[in-house]
PDB file of N, CA and C in Angstrom:
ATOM      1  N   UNK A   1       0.839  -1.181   0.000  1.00  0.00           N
ATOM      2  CA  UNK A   1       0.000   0.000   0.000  1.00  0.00           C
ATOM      3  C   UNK A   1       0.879   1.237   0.000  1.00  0.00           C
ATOM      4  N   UNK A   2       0.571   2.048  -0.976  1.00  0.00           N
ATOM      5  CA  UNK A   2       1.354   3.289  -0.964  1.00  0.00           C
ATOM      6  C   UNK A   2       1.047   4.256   0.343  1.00  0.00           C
ATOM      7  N   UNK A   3       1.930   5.042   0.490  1.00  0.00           N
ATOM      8  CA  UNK A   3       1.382   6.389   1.626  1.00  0.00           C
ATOM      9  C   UNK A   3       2.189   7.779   1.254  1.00  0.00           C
ATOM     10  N   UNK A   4       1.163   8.706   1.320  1.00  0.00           N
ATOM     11  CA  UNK A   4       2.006   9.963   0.794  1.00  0.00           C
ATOM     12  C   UNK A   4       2.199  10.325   2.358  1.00  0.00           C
ATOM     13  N   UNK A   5       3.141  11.242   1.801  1.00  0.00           N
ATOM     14  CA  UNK A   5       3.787  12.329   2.875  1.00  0.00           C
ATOM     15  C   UNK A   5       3.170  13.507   2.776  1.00  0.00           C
ATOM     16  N   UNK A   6       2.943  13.948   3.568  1.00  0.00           N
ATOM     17  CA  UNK A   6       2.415  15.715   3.601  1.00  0.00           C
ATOM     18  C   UNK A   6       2.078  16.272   3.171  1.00  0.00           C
ATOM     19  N   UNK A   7       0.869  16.817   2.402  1.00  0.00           N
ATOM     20  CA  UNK A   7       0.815  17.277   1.545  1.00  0.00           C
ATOM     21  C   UNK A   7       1.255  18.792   1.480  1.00  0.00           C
ATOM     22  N   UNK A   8       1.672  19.268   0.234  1.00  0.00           N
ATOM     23  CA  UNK A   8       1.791  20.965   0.262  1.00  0.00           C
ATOM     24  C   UNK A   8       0.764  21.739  -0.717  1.00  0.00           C
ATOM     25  N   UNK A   9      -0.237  22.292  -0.352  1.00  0.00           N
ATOM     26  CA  UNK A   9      -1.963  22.783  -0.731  1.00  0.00           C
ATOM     27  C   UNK A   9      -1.782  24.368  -1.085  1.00  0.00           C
ATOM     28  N   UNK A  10      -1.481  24.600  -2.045  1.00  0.00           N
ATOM     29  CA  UNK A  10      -1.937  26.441  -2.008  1.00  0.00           C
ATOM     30  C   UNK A  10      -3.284  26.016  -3.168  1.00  0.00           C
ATOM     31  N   UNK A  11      -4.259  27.757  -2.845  1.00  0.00           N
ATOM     32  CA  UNK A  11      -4.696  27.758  -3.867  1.00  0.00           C
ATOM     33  C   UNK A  11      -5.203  28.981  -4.291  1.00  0.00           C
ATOM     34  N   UNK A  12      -5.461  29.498  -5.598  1.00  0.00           N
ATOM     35  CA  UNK A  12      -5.237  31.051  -5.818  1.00  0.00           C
ATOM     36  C   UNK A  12      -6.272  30.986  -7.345  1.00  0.00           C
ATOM     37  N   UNK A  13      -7.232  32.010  -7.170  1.00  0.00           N
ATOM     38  CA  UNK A  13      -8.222  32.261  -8.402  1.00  0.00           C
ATOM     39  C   UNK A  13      -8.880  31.034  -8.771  1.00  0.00           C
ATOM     40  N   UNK A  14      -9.412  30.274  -7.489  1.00  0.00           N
ATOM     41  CA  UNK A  14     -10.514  29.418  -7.325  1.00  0.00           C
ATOM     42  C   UNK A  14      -9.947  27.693  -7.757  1.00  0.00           C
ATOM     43  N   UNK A  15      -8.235  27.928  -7.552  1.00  0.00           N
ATOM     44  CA  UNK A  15      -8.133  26.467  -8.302  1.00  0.00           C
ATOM     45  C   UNK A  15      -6.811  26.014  -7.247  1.00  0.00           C
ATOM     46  N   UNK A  16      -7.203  24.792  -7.062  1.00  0.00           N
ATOM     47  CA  UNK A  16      -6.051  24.206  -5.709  1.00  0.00           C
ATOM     48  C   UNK A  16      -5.486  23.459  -6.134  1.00  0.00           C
ATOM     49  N   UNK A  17      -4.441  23.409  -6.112  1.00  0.00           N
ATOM     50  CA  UNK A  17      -2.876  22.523  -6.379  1.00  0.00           C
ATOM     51  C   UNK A  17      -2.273  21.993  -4.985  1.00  0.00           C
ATOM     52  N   UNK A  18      -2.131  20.682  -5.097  1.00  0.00           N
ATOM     53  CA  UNK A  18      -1.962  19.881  -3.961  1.00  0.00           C
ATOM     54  C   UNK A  18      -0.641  19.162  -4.265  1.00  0.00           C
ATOM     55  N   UNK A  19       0.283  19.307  -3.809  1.00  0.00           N
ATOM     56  CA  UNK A  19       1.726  18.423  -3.811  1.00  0.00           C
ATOM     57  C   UNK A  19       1.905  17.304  -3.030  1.00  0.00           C
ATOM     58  N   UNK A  20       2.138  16.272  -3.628  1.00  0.00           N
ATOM     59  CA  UNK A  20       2.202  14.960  -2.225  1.00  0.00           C
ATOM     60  C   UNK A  20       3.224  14.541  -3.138  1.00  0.00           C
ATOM     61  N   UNK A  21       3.951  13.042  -2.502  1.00  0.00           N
ATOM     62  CA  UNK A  21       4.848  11.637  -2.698  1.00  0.00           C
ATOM     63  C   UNK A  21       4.587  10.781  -1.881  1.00  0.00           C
ATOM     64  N   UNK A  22       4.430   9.868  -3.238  1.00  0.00           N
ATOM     65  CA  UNK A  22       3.769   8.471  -2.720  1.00  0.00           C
ATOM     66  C   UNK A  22       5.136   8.281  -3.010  1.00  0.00           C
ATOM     67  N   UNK A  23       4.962   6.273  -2.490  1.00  0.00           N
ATOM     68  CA  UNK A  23       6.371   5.778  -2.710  1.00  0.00           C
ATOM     69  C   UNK A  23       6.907   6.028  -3.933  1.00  0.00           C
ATOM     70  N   UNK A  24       6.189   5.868  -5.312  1.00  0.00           N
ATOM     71  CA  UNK A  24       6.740   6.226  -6.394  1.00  0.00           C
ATOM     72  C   UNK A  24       7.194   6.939  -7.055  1.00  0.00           C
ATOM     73  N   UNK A  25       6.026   8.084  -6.890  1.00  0.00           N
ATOM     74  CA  UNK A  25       5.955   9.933  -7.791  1.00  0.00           C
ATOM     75  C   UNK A  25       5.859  10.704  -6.834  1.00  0.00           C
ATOM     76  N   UNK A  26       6.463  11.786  -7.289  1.00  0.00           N
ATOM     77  CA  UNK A  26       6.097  13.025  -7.312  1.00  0.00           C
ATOM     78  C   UNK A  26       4.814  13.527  -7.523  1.00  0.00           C
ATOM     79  N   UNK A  27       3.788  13.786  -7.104  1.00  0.00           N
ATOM     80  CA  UNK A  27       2.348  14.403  -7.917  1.00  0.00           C
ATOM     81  C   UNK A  27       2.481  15.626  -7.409  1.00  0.00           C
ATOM     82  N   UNK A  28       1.314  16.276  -8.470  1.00  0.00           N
ATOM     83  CA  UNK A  28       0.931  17.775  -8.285  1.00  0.00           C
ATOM     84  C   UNK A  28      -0.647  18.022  -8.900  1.00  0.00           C
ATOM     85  N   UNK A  29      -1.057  17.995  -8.077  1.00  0.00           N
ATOM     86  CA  UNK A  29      -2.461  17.653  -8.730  1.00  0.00           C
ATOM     87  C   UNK A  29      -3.215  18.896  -8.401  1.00  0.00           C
ATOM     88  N   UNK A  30      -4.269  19.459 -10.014  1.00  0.00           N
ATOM     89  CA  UNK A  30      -4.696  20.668 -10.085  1.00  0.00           C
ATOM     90  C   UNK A  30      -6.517  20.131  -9.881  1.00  0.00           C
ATOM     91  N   UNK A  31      -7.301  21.133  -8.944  1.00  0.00           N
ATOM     92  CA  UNK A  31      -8.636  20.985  -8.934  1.00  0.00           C
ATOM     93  C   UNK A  31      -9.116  22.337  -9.318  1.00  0.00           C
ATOM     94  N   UNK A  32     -10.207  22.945 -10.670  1.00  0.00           N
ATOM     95  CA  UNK A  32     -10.601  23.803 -10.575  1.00  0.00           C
ATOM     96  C   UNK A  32     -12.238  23.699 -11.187  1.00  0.00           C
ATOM     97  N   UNK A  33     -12.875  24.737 -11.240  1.00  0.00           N
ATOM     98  CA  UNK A  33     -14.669  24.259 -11.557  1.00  0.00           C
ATOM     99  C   UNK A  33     -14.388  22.984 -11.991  1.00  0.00           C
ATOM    100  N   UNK A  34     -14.768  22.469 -10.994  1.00  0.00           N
ATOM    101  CA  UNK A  34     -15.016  20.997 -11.468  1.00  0.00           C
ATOM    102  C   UNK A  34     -14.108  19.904 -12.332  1.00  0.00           C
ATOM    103  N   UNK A  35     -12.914  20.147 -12.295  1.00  0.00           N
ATOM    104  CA  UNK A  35     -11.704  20.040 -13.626  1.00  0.00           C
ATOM    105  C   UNK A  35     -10.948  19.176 -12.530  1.00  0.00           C
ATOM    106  N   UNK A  36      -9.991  18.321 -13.338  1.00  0.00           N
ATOM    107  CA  UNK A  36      -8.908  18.170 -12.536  1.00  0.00           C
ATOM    108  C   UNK A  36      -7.605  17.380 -13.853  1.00  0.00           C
ATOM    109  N   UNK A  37      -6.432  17.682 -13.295  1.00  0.00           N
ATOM    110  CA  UNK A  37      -5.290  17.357 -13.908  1.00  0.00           C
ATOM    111  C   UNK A  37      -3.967  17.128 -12.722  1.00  0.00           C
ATOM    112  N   UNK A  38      -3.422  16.354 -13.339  1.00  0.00           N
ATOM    113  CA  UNK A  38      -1.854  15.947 -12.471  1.00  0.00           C
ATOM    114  C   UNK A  38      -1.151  16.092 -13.428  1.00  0.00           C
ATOM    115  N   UNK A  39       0.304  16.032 -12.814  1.00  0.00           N
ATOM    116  CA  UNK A  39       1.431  16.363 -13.088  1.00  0.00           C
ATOM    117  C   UNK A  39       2.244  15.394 -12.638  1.00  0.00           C
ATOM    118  N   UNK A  40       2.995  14.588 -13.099  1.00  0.00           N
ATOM    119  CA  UNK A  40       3.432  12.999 -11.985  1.00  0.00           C
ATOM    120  C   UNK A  40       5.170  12.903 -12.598  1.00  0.00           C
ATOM    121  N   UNK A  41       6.092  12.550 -11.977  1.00  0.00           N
ATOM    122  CA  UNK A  41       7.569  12.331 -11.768  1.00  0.00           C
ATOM    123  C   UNK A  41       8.146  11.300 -11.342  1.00  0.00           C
ATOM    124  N   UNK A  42       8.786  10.364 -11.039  1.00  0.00           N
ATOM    125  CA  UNK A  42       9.307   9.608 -10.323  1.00  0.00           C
ATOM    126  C   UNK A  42       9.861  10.154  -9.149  1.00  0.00           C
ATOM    127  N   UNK A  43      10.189   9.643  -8.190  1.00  0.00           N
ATOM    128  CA  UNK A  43      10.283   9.626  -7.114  1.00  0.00           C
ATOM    129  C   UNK A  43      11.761  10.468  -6.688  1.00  0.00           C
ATOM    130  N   UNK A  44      12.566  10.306  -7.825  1.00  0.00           N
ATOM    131  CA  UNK A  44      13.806  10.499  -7.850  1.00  0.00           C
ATOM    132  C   UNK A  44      14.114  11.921  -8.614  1.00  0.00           C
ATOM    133  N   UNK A  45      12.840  11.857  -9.408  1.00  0.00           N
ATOM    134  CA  UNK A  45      12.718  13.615  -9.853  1.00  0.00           C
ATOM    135  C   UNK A  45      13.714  13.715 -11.271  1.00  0.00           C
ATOM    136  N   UNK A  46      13.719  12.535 -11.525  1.00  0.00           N
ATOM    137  CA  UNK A  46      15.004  12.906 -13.220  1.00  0.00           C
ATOM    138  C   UNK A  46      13.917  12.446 -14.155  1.00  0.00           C
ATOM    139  N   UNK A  47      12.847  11.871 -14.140  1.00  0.00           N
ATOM    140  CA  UNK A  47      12.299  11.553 -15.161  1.00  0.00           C
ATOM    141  C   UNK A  47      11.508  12.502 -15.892  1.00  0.00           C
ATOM    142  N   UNK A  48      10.920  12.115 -17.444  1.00  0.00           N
ATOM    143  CA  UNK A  48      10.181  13.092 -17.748  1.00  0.00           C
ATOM    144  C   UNK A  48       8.507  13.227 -16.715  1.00  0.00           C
ATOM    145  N   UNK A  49       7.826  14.017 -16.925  1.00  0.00           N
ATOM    146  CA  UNK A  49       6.789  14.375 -16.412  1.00  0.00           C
ATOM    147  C   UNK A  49       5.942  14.483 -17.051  1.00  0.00           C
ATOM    148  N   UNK A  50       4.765  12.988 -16.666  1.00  0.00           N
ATOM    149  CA  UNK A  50       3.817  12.977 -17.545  1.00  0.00           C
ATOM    150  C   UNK A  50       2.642  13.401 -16.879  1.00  0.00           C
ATOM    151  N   UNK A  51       1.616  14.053 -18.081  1.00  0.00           N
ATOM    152  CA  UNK A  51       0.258  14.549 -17.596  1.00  0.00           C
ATOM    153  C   UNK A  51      -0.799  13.787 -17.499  1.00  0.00           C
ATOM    154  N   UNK A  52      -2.017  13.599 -16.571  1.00  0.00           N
ATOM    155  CA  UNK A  52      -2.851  13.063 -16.707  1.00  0.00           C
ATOM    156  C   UNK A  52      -4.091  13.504 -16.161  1.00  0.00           C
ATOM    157  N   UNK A  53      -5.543  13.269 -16.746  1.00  0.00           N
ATOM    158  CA  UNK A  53      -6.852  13.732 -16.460  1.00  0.00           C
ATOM    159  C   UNK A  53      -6.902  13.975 -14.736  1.00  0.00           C
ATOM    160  N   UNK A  54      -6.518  13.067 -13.869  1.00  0.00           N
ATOM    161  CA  UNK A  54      -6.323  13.075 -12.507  1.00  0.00           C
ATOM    162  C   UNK A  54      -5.179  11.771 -11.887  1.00  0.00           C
ATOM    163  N   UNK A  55      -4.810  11.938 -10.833  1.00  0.00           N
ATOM    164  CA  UNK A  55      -3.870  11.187 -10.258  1.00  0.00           C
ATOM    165  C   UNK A  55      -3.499   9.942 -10.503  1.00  0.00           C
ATOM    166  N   UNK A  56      -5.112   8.810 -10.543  1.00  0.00           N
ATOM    167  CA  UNK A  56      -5.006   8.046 -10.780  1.00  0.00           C
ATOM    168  C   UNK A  56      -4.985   7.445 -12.123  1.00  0.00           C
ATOM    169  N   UNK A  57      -5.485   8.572 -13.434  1.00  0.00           N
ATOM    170  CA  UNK A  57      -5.678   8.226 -14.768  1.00  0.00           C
ATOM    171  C   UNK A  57      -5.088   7.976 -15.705  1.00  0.00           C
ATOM    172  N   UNK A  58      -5.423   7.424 -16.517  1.00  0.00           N
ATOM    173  CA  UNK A  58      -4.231   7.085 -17.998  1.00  0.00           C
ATOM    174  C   UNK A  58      -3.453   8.496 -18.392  1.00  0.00           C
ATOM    175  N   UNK A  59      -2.012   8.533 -18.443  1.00  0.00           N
ATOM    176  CA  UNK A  59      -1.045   8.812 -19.031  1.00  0.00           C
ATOM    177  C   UNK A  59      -1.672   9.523 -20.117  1.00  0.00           C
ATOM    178  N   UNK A  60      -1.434  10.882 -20.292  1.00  0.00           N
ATOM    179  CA  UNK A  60      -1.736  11.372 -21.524  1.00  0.00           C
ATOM    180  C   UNK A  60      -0.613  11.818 -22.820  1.00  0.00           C
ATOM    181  N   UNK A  61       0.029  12.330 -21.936  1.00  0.00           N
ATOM    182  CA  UNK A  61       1.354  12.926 -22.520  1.00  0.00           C
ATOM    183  C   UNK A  61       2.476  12.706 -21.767  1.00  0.00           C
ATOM    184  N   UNK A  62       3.715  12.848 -21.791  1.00  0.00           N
ATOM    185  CA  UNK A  62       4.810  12.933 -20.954  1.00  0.00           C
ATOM    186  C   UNK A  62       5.629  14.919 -21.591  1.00  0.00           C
ATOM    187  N   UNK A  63       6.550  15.329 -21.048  1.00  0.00           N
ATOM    188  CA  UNK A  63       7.240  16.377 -21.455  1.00  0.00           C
ATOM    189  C   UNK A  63       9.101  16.287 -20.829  1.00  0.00           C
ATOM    190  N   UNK A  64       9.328  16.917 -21.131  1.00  0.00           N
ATOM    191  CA  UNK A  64      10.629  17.268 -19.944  1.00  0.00           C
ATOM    192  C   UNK A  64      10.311  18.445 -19.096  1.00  0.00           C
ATOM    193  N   UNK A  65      10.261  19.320 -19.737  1.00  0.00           N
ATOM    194  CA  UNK A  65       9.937  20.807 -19.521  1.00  0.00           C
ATOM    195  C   UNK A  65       8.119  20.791 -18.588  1.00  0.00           C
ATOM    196  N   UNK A  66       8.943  21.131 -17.110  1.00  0.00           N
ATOM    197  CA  UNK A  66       7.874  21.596 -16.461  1.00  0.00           C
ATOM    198  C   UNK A  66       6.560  22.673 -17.221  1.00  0.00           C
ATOM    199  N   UNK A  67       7.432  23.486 -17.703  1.00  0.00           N
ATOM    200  CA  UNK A  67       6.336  25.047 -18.394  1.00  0.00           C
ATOM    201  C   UNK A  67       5.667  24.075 -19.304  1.00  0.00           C
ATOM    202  N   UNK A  68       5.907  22.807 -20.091  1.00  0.00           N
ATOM    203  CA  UNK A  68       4.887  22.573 -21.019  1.00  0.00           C
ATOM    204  C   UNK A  68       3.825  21.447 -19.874  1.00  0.00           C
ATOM    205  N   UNK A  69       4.405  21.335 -19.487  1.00  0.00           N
ATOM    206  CA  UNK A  69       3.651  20.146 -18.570  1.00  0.00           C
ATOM    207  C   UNK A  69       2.250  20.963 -18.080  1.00  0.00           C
ATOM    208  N   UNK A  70       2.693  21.620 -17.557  1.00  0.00           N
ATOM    209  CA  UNK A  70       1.804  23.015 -16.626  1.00  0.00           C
ATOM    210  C   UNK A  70       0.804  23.167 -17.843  1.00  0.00           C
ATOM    211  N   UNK A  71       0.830  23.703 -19.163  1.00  0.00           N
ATOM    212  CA  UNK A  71       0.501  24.364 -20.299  1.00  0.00           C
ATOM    213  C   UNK A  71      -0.666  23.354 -20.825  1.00  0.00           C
ATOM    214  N   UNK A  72      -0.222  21.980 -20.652  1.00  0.00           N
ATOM    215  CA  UNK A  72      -0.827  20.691 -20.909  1.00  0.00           C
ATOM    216  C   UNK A  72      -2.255  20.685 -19.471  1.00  0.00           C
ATOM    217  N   UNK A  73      -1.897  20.872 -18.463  1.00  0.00           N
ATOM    218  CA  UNK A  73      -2.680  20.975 -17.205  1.00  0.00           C
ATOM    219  C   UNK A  73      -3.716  21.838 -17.392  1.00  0.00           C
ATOM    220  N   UNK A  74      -3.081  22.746 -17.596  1.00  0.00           N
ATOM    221  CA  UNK A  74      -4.142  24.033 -17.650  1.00  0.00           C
ATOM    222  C   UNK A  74      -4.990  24.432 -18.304  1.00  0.00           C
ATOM    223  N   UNK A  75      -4.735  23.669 -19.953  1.00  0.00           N
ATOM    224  CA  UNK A  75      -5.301  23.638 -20.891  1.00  0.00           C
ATOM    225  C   UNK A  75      -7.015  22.246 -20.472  1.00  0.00           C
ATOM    226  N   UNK A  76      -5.969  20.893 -19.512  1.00  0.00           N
ATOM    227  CA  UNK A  76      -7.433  20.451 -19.014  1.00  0.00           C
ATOM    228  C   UNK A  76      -8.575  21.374 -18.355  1.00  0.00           C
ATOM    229  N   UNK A  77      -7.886  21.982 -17.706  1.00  0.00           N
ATOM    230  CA  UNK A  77      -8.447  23.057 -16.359  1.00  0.00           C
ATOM    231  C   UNK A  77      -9.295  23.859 -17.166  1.00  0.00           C
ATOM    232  N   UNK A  78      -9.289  24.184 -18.691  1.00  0.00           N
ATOM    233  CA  UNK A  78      -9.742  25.417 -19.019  1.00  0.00           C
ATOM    234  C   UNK A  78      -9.377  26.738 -18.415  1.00  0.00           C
ATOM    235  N   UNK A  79      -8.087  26.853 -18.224  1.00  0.00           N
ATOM    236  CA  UNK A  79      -7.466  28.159 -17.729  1.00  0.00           C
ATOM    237  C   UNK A  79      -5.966  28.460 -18.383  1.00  0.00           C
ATOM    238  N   UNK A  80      -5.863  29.799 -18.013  1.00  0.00           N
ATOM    239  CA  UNK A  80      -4.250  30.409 -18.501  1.00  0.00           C
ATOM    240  C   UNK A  80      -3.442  29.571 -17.344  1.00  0.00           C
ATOM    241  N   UNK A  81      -2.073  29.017 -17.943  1.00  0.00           N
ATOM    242  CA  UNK A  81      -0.960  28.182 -17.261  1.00  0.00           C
ATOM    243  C   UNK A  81      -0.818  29.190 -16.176  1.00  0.00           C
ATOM    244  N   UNK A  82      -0.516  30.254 -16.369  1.00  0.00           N
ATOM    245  CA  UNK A  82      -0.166  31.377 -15.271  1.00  0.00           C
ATOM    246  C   UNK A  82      -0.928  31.622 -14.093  1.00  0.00           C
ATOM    247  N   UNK A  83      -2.762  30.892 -14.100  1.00  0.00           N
ATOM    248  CA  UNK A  83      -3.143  30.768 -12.873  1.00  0.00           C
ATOM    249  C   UNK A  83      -2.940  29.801 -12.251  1.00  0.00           C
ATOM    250  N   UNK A  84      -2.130  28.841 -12.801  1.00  0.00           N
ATOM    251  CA  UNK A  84      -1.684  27.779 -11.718  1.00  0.00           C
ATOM    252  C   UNK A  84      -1.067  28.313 -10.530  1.00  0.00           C
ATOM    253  N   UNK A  85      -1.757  27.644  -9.454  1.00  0.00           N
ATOM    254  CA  UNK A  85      -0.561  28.254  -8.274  1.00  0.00           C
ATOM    255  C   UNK A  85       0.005  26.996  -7.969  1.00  0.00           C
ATOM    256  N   UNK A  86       1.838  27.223  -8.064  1.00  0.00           N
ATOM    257  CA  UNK A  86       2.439  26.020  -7.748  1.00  0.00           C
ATOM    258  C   UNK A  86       3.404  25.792  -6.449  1.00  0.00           C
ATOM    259  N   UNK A  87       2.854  24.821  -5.664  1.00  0.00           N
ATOM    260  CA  UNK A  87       3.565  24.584  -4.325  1.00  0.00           C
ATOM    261  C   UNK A  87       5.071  24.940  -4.622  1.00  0.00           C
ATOM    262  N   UNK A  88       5.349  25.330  -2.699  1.00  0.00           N
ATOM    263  CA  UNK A  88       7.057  25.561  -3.035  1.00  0.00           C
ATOM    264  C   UNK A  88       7.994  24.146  -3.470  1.00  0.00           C
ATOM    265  N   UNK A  89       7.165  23.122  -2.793  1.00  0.00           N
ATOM    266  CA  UNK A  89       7.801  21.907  -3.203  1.00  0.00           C
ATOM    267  C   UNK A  89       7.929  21.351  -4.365  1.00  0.00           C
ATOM    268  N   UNK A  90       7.042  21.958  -5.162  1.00  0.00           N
ATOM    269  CA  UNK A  90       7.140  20.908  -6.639  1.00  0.00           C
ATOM    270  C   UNK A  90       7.498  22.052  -7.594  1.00  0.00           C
ATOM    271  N   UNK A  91       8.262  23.264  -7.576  1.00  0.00           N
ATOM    272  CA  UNK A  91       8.430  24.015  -8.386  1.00  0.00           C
ATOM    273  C   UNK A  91       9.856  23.886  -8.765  1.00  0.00           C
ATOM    274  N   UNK A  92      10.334  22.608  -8.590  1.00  0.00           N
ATOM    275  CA  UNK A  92      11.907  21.938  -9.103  1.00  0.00           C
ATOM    276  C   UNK A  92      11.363  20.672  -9.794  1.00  0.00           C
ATOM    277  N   UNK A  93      10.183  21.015 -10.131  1.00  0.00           N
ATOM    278  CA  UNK A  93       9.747  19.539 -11.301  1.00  0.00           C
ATOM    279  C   UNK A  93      10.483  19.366 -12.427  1.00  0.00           C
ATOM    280  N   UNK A  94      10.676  18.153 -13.150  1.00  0.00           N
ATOM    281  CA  UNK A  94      10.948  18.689 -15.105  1.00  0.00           C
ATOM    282  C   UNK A  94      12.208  18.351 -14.450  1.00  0.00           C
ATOM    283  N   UNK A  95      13.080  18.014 -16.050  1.00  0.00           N
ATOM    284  CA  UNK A  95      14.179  17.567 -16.172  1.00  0.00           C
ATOM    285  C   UNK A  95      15.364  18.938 -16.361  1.00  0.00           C
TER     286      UNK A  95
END
């Protein structure tokens, strides 16, 4: 059974970004009207970073580059990448 650690929660212009690690990934998972998208890494933080509908969902894309990852997210969200608000912890995502 996996277990995350702590989560790190901001949230800014109605949409919450939640940072956890499970044993495996990295997540960063976006909730806004009703929307949701992740952002997922390995554990070790060198891999690429793939996007998906929510935490648990099929793989949509992968990137290197955090800014496209985000761009990919936000675009689920129906919002500008720039209202993402991103925890202090996961803002060393991306290769």
């Amino acid at each position: 059974m996996m277990t995350d650690t702590d989560a790190d929660t901001v949230e800014a212009d109605g949409i919450t970004a939640r940072y956890h690690e499970t044993a495996e990934e990295r997540v960063l998972e976006f909730e806004g009207d009703g929307r949701t998208a992740c952002v997922a890494q390995n554990r070790e933080g060198y891999a690429m970073l793939k996007v998906r509908p929510s935490a648990d969902g099929d793989e949509l894309e992968r990137y290197y580059g955090f800014d496209m990852a985000l761009d990919h997210a936000a675009e689920l969200l129906g919002v500008d990448p720039n209202a993402l608000p991103i925890p202090d912890a996961a803002a060393d995502m991306g290769m």
